[in-house]
C-alpha atoms as a PDB file:
ATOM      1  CA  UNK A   1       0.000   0.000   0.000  1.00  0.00           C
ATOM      2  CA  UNK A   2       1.458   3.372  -0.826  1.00  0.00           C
ATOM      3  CA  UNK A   3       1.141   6.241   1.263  1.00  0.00           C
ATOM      4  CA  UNK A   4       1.747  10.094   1.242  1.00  0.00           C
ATOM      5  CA  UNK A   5       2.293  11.585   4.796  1.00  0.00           C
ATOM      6  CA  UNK A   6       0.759  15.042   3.046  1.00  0.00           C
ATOM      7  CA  UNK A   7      -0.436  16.360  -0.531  1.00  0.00           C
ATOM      8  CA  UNK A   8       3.031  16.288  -3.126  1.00  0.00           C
ATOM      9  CA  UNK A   9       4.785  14.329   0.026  1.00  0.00           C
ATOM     10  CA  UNK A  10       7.466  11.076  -0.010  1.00  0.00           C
ATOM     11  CA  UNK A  11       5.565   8.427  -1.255  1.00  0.00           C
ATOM     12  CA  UNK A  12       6.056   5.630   0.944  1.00  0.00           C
ATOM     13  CA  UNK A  13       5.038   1.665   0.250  1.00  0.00           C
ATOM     14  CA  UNK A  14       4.392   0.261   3.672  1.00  0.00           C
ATOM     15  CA  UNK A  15       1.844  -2.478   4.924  1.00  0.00           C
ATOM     16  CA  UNK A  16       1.276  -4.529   8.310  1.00  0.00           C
ATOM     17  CA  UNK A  17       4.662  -6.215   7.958  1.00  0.00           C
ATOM     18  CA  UNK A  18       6.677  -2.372   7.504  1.00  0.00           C
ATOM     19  CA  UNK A  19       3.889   0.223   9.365  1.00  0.00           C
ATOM     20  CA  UNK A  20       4.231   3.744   8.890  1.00  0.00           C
ATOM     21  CA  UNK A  21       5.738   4.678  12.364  1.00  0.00           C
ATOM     22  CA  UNK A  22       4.785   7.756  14.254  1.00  0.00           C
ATOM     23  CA  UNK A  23       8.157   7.424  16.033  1.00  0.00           C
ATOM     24  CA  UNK A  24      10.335   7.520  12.473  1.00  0.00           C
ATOM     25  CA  UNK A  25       8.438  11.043  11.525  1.00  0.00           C
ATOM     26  CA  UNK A  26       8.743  12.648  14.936  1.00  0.00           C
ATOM     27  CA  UNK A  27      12.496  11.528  15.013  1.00  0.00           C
ATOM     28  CA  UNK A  28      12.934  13.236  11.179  1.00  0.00           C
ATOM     29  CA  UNK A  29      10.834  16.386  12.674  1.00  0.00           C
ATOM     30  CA  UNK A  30      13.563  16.817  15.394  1.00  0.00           C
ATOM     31  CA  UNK A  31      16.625  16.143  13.470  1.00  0.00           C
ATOM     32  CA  UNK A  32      15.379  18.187  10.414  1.00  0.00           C
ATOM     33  CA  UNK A  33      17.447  21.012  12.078  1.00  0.00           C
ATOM     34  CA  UNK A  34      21.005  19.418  11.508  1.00  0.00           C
ATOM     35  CA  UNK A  35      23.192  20.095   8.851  1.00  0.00           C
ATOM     36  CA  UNK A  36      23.798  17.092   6.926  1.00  0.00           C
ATOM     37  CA  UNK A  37      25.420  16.220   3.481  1.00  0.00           C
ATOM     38  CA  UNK A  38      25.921  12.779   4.403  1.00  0.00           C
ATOM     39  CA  UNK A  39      23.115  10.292   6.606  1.00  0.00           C
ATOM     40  CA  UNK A  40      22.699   7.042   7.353  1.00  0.00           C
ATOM     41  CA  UNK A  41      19.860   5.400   9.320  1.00  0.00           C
ATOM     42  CA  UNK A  42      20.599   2.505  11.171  1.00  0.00           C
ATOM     43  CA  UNK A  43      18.042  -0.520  11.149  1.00  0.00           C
ATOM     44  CA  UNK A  44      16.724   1.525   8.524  1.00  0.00           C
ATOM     45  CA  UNK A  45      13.376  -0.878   8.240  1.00  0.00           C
ATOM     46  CA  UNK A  46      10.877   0.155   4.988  1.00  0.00           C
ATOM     47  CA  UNK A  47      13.112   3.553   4.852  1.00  0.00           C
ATOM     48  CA  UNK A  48      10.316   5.705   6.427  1.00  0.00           C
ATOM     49  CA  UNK A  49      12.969   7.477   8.802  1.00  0.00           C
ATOM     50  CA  UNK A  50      15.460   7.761   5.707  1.00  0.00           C
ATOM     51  CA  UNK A  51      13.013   9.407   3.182  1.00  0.00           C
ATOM     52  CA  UNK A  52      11.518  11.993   5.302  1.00  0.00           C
ATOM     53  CA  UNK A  53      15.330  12.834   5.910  1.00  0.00           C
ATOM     54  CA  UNK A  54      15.925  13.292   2.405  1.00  0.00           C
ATOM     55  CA  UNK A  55      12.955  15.300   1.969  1.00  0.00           C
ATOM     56  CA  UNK A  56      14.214  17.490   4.958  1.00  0.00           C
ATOM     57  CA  UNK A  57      17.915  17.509   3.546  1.00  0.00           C
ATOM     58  CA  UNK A  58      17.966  17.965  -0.436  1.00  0.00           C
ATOM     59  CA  UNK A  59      20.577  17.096  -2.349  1.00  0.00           C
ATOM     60  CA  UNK A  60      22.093  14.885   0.604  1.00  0.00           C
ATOM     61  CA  UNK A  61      23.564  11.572   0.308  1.00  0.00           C
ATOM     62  CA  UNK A  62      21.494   9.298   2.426  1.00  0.00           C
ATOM     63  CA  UNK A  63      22.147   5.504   2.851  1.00  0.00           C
ATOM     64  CA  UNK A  64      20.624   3.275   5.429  1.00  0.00           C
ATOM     65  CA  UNK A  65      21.828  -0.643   7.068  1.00  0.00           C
ATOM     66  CA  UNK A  66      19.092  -3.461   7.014  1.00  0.00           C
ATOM     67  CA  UNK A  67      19.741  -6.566   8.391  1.00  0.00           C
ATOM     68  CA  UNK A  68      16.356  -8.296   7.083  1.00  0.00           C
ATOM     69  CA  UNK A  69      16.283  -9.102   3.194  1.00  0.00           C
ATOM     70  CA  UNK A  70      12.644  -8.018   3.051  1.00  0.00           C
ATOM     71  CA  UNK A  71      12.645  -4.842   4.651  1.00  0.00           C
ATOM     72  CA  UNK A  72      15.766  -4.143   2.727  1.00  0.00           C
ATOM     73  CA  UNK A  73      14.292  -4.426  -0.738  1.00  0.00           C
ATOM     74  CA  UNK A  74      11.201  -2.853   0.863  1.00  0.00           C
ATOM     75  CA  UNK A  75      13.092   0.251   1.966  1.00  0.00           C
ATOM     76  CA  UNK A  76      15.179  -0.005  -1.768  1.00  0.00           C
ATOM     77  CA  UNK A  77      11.545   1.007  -3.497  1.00  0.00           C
ATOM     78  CA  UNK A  78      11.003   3.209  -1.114  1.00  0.00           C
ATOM     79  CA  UNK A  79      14.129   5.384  -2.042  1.00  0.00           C
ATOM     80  CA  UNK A  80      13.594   4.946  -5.926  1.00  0.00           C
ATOM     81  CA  UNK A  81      10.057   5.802  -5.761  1.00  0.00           C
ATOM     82  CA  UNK A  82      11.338   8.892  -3.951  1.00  0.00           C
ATOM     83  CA  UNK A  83      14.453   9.447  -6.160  1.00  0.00           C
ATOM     84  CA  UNK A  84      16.994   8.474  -3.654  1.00  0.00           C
ATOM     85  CA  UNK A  85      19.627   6.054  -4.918  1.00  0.00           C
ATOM     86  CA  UNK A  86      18.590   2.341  -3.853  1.00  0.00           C
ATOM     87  CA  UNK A  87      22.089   1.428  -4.270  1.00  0.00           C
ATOM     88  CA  UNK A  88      22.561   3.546  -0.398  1.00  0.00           C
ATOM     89  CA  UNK A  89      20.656   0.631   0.810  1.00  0.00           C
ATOM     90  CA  UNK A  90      22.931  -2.106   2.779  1.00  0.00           C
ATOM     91  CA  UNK A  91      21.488  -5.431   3.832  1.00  0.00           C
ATOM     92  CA  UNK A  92      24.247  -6.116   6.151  1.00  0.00           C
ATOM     93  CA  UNK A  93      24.121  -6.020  10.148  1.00  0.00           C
ATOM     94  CA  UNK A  94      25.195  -2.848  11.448  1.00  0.00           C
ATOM     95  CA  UNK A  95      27.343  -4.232  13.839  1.00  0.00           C
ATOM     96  CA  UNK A  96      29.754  -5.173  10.920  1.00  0.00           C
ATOM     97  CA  UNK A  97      29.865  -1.540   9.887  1.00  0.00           C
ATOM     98  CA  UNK A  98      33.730  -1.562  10.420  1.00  0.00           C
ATOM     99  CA  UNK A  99      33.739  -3.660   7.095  1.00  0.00           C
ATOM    100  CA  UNK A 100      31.456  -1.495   5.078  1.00  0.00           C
ATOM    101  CA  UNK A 101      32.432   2.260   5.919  1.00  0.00           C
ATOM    102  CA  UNK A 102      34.874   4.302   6.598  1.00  0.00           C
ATOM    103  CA  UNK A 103      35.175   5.637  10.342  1.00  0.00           C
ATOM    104  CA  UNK A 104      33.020   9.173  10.802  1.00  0.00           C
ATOM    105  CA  UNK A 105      31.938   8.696   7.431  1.00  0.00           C
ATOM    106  CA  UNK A 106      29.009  10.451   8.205  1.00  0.00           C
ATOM    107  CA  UNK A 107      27.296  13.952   9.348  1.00  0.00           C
ATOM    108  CA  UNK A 108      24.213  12.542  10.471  1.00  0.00           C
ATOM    109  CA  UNK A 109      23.231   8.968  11.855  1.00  0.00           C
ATOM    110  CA  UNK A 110      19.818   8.450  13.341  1.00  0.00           C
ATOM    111  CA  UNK A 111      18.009   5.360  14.539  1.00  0.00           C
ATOM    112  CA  UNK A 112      14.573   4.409  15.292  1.00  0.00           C
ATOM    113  CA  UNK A 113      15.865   1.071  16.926  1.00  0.00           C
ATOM    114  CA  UNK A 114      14.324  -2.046  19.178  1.00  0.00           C
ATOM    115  CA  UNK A 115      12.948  -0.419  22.447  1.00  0.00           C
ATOM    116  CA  UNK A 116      13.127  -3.675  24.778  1.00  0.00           C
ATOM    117  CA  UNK A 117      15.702  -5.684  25.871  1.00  0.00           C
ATOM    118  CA  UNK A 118      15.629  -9.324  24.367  1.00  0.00           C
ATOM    119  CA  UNK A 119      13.445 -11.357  27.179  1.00  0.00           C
ATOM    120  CA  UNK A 120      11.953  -8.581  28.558  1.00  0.00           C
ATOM    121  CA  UNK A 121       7.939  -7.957  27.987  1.00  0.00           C
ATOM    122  CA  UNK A 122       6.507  -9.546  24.997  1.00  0.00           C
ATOM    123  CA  UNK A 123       7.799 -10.411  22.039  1.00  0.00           C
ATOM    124  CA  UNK A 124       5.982 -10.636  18.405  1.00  0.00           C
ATOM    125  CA  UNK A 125       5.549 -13.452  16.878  1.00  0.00           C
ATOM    126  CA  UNK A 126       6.448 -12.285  13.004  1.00  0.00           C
ATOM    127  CA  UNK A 127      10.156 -12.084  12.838  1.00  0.00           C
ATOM    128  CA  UNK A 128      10.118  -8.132  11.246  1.00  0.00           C
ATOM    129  CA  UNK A 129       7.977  -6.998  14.422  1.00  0.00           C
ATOM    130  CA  UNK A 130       9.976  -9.018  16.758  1.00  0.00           C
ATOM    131  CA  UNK A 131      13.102  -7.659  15.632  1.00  0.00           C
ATOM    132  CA  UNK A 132      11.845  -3.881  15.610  1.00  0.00           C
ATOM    133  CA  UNK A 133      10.109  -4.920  19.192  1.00  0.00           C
ATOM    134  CA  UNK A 134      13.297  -6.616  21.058  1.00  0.00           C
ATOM    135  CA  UNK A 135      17.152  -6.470  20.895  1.00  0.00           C
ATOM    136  CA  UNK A 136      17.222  -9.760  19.780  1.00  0.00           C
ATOM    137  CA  UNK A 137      19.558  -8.460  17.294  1.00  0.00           C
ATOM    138  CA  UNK A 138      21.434  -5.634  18.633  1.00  0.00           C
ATOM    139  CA  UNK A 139      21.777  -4.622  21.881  1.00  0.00           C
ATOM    140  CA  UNK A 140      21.780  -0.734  23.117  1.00  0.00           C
ATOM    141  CA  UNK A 141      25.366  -1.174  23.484  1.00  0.00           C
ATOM    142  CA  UNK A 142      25.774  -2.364  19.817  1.00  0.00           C
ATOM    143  CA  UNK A 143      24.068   0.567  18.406  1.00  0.00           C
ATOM    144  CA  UNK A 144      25.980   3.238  20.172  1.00  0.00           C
ATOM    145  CA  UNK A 145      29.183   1.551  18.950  1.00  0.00           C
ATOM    146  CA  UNK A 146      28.518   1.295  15.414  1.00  0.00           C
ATOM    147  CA  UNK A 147      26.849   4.979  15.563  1.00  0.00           C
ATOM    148  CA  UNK A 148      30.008   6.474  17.094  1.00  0.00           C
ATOM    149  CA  UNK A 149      32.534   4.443  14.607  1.00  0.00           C
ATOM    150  CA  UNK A 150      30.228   6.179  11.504  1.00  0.00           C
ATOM    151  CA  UNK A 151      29.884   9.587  13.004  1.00  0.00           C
ATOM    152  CA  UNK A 152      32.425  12.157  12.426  1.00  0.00           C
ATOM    153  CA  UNK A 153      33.889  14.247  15.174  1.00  0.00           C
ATOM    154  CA  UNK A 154      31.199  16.875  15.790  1.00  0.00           C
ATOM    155  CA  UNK A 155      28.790  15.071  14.041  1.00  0.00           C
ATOM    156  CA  UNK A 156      25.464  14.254  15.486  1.00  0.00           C
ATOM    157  CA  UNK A 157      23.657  10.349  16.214  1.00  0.00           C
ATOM    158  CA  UNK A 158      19.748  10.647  16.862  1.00  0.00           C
ATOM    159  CA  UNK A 159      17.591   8.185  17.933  1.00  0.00           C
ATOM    160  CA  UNK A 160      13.773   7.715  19.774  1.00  0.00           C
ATOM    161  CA  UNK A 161      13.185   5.440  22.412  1.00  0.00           C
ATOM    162  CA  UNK A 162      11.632   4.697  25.570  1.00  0.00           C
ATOM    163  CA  UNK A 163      12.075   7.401  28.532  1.00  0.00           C
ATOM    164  CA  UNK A 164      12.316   4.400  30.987  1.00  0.00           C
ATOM    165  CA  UNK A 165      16.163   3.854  29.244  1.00  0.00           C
ATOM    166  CA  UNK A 166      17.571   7.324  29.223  1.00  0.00           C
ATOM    167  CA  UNK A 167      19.956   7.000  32.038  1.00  0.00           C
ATOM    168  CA  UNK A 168      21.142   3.336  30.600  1.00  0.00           C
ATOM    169  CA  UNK A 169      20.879   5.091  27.224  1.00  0.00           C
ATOM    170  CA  UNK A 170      23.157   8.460  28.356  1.00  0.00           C
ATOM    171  CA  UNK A 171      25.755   6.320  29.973  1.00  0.00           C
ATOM    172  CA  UNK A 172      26.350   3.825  27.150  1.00  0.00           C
ATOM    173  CA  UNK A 173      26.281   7.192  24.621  1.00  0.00           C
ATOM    174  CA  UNK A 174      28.489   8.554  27.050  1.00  0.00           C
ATOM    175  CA  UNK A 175      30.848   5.998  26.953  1.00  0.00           C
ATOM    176  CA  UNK A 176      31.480   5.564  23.666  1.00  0.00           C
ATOM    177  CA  UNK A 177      32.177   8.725  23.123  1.00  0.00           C
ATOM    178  CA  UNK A 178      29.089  10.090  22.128  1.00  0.00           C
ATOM    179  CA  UNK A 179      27.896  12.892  24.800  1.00  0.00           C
ATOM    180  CA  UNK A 180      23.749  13.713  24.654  1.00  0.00           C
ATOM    181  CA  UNK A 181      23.458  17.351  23.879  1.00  0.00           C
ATOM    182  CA  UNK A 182      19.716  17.895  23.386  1.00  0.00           C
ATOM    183  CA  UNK A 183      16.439  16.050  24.799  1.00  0.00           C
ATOM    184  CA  UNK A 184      12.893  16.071  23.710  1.00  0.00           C
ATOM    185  CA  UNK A 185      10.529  14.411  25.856  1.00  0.00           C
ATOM    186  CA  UNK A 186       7.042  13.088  23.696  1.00  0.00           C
ATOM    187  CA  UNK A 187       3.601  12.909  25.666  1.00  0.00           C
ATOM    188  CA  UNK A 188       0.602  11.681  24.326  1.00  0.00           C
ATOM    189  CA  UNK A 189      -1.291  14.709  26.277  1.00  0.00           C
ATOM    190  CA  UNK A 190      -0.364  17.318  28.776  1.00  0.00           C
ATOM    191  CA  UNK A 191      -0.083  16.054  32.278  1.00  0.00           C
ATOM    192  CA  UNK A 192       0.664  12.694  30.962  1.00  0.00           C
ATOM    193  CA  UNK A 193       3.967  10.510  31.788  1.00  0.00           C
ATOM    194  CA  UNK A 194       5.865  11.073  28.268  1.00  0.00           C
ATOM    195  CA  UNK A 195       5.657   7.932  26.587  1.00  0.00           C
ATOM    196  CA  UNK A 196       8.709   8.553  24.003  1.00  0.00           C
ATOM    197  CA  UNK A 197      12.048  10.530  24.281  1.00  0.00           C
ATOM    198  CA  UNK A 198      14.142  11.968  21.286  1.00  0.00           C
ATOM    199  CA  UNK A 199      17.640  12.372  21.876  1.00  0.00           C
ATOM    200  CA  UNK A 200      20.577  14.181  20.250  1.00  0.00           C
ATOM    201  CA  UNK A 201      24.558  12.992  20.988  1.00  0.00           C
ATOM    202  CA  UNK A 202      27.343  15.173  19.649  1.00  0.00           C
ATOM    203  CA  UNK A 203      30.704  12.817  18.870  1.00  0.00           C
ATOM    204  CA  UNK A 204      33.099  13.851  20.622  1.00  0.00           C
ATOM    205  CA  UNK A 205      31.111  16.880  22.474  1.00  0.00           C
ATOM    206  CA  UNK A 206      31.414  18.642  25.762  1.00  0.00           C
ATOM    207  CA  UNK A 207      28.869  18.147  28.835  1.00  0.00           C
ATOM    208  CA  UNK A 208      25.905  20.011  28.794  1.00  0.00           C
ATOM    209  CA  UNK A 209      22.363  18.393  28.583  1.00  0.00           C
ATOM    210  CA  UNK A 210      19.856  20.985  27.097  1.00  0.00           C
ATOM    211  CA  UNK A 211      15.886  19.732  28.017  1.00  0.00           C
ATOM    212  CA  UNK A 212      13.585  20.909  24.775  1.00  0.00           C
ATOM    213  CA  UNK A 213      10.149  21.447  25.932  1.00  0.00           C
ATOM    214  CA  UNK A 214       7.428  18.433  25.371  1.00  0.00           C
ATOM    215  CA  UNK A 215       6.108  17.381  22.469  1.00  0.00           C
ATOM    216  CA  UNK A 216       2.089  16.681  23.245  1.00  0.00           C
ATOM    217  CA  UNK A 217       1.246  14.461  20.417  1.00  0.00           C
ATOM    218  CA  UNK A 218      -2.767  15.622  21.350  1.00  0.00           C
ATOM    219  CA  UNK A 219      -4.458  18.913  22.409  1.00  0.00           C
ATOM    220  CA  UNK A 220      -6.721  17.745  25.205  1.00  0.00           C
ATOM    221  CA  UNK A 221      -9.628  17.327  23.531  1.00  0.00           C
ATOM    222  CA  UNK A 222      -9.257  14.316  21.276  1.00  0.00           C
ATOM    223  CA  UNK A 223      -7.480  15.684  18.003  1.00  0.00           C
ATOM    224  CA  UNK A 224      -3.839  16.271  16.875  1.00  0.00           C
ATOM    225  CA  UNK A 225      -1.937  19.124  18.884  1.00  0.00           C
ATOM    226  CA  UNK A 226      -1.010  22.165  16.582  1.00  0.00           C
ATOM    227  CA  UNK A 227       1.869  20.861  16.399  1.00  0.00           C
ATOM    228  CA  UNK A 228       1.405  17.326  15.268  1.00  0.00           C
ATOM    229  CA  UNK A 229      -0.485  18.928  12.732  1.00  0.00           C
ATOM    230  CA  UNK A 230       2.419  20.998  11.593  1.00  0.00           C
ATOM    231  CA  UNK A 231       4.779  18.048  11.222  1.00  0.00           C
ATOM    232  CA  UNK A 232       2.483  16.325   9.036  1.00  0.00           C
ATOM    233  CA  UNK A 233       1.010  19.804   6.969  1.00  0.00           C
ATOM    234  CA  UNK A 234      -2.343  19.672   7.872  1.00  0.00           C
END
């Protein structure tokens, strides 16, 4: 099924097995700020994350790491439907990235990655939502590795995930090198516990956390918050 996030948008080919995620457009709505001439999304899935990138960063090189054949070729039509070279599409596990890129080869690396622990909570049973569910795959500590290996010095890795990690998610960024610079916390409504948390690490940057205010993904009464409604033109 093809989908356009907004009239003239990316046109994006997802279904049940590779869902549009509200977690890949908020993360390219808070790193459409950085500078970029060169990107690469890790676990890069259908390409959601990827193509809103591009469409936020023109003229850009943008590439993305698969580990799952199908959502490879998936995320390959999803660049040439969108005019992005398919050929920036690696199915390869990103914890080989030694092997297929230069160190800091890159400006910008985000992730939308696994949320859970493997063993923790439940688990899907389809392979493709099990391995975006669960670090069955790659750990936290994987992920941070690769990302600082493909970042350059003063480059920036961005990611989502799960507020209930940030202090196990600082201290591994931390420790490889990569120091968090800027934190969005994403609530479902004001008042509420935020539910999501987008975070921005510097390579090779100096201490100093700054706290964004929340995203509210509602208004209160039901419908989209103004600006939910901004990020996908309505």
């Amino acid at each position: 099924m093809t989908e356009t996030l907004w009239p003239g948008g990316p046109q994006l080919n997802t279904d049940a097995a590779f869902p549009l995620s509200t977690d890949s457009v908020l993360l390219a709505h808070f790193a459409a700020g950085l500078r970029a001439r060169r990107i690469l999304d890790l676990g890069c899935g259908a390409g959601v994350l990827a193509v809103l990138l591009a469409e936020r960063h023109p003229g850009a090189e943008i590439g993305g790491i698969e580990l799952l054949p199908e959502a490879a070729a998936r995320c390959r039509e999803n660049f040439a439907a969108n005019g992005l070279d398919p050929a920036g599409v690696l199915c390869a596990d990103l914890r080989d990235c030694r092997s297929l890129y230069a160190p800091g080869r890159f400006d910008l690396v985000v992730s939308n990655p696994p949320y859970f622990p493997l063993g923790r909570g439940y688990s899907a049973p389809e392979a493709a939502r099990a391995a975006a569910r669960d670090e069955r795959n790659c750990t936290l500590d994987e992920l941070c590795a690769a990302a600082a290996y493909l970042t350059r010095w003063g480059g920036a890795f961005a990611l989502v995930h799960r507020p209930e990690r940030l202090s196990e998610l600082c201290c591994t960024l931390s420790r490889h090198g990569l120091e968090p610079k800027r934190l969005r916390l994403v609530h479902y409504r004001a008042g509420w516990a935020p539910n999501l948390l987008l975070l921005e690490s510097r390579r090779g940057g100096k201490p100093g956390l700054n706290i964004e205010k929340p995203l509210l993904i509602t208004d209160g009464q039901g419908g989209d918050s103004a600006e939910m409604q901004a990020v996908y033109h309505r």
